[in-house]
C-alpha atoms as a PDB file:
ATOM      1  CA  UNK A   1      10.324  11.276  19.164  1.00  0.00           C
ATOM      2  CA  UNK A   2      12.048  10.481  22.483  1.00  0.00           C
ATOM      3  CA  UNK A   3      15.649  10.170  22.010  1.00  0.00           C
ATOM      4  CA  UNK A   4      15.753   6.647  23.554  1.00  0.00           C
ATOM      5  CA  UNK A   5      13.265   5.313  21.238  1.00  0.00           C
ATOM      6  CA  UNK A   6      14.620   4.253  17.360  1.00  0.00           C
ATOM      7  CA  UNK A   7      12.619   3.014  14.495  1.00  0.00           C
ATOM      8  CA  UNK A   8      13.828  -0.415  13.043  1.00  0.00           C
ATOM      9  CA  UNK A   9      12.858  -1.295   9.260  1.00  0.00           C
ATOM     10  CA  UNK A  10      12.205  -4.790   9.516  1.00  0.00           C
ATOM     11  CA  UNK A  11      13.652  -6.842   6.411  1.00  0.00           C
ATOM     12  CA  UNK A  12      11.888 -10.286   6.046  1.00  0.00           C
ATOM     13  CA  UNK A  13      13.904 -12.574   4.200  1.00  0.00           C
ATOM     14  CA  UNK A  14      11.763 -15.692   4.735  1.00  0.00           C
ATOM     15  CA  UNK A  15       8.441 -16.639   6.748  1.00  0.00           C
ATOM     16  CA  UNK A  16       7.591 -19.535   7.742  1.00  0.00           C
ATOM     17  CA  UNK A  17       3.168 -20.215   6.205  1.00  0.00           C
ATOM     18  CA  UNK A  18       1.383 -22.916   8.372  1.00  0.00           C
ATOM     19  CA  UNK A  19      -1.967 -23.418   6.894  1.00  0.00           C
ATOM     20  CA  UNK A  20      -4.694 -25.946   5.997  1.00  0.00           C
ATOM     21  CA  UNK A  21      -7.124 -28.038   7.067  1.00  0.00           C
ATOM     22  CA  UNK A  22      -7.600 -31.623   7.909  1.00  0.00           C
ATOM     23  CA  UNK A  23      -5.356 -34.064   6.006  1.00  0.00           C
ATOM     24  CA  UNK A  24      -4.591 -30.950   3.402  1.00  0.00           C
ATOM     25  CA  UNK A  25      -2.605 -28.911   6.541  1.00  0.00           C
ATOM     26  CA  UNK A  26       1.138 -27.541   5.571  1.00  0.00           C
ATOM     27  CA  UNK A  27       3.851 -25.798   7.341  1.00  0.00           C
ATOM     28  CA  UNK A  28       6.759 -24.608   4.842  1.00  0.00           C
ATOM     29  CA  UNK A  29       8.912 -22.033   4.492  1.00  0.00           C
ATOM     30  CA  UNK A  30       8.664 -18.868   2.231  1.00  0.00           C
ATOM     31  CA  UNK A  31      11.378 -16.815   0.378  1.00  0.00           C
ATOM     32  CA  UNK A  32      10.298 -13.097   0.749  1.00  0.00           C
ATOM     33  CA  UNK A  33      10.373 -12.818  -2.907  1.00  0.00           C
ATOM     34  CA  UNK A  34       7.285 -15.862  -2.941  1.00  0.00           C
ATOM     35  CA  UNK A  35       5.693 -13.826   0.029  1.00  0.00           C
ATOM     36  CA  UNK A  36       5.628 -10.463  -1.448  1.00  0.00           C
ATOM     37  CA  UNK A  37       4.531 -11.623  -4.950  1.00  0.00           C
ATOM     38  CA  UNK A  38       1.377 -13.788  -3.540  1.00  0.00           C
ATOM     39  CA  UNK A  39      -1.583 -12.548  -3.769  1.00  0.00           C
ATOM     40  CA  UNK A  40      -4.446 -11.947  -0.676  1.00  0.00           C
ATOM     41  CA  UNK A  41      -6.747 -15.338  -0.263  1.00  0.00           C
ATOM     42  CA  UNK A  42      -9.783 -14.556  -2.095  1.00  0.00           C
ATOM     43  CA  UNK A  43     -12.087 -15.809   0.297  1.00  0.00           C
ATOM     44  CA  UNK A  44     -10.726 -13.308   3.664  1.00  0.00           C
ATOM     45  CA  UNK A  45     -13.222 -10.806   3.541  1.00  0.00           C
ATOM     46  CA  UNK A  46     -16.068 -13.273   3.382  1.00  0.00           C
ATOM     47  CA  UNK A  47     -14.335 -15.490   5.812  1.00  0.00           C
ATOM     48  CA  UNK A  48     -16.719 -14.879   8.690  1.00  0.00           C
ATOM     49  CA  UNK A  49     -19.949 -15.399   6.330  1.00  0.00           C
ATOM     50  CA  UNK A  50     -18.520 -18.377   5.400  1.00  0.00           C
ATOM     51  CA  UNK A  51     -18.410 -19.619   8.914  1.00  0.00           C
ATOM     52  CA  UNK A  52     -21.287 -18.359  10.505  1.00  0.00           C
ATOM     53  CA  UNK A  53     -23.411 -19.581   7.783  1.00  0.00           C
ATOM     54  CA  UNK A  54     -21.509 -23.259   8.243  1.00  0.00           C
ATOM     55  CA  UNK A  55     -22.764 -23.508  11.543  1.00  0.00           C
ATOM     56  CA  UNK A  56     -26.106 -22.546  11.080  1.00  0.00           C
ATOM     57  CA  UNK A  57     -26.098 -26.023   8.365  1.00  0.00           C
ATOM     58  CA  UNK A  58     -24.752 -27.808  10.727  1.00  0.00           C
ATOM     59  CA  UNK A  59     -26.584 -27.187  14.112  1.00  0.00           C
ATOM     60  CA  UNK A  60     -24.552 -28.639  17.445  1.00  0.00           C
ATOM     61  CA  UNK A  61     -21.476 -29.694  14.857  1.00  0.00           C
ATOM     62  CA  UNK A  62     -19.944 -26.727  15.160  1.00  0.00           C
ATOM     63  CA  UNK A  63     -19.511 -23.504  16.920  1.00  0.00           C
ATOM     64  CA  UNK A  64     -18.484 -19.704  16.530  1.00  0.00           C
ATOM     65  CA  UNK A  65     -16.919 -18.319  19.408  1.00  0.00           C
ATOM     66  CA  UNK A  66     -16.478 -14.564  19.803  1.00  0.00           C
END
């Protein structure tokens, strides 16, 4: 390692979630405790399936851009 160059640890103690859709959209803010015990949305790894099959049900409503 270069001796100009140090590693950090970053410690988080809050973030700050946006999230939602429509009228059900949220912006709060997050102990790190309530962060780091949540668990991974269920529905990520299907996320683009989800999408891609929601615009092929709805032609010209919506869109998937790369």
């Amino acid at each position: 390692m270069a001796s100009d160059i140090r590693p950090y640890k970053l410690v988080v103690d809050r973030v700050f979630y946006v999230g939602g859709l429509g009228s059900d959209k949220r912006a709060e803010v997050v102990a790190a405790a309530d962060y780091a015990a949540s668990k991974p949305d269920m529905l990520c790894k299907h996320a683009n399936a989800i999408v891609v099959r929601r615009c092929r049900l709805t032609p010209g409503r919506t869109r998937v851009d790369p």
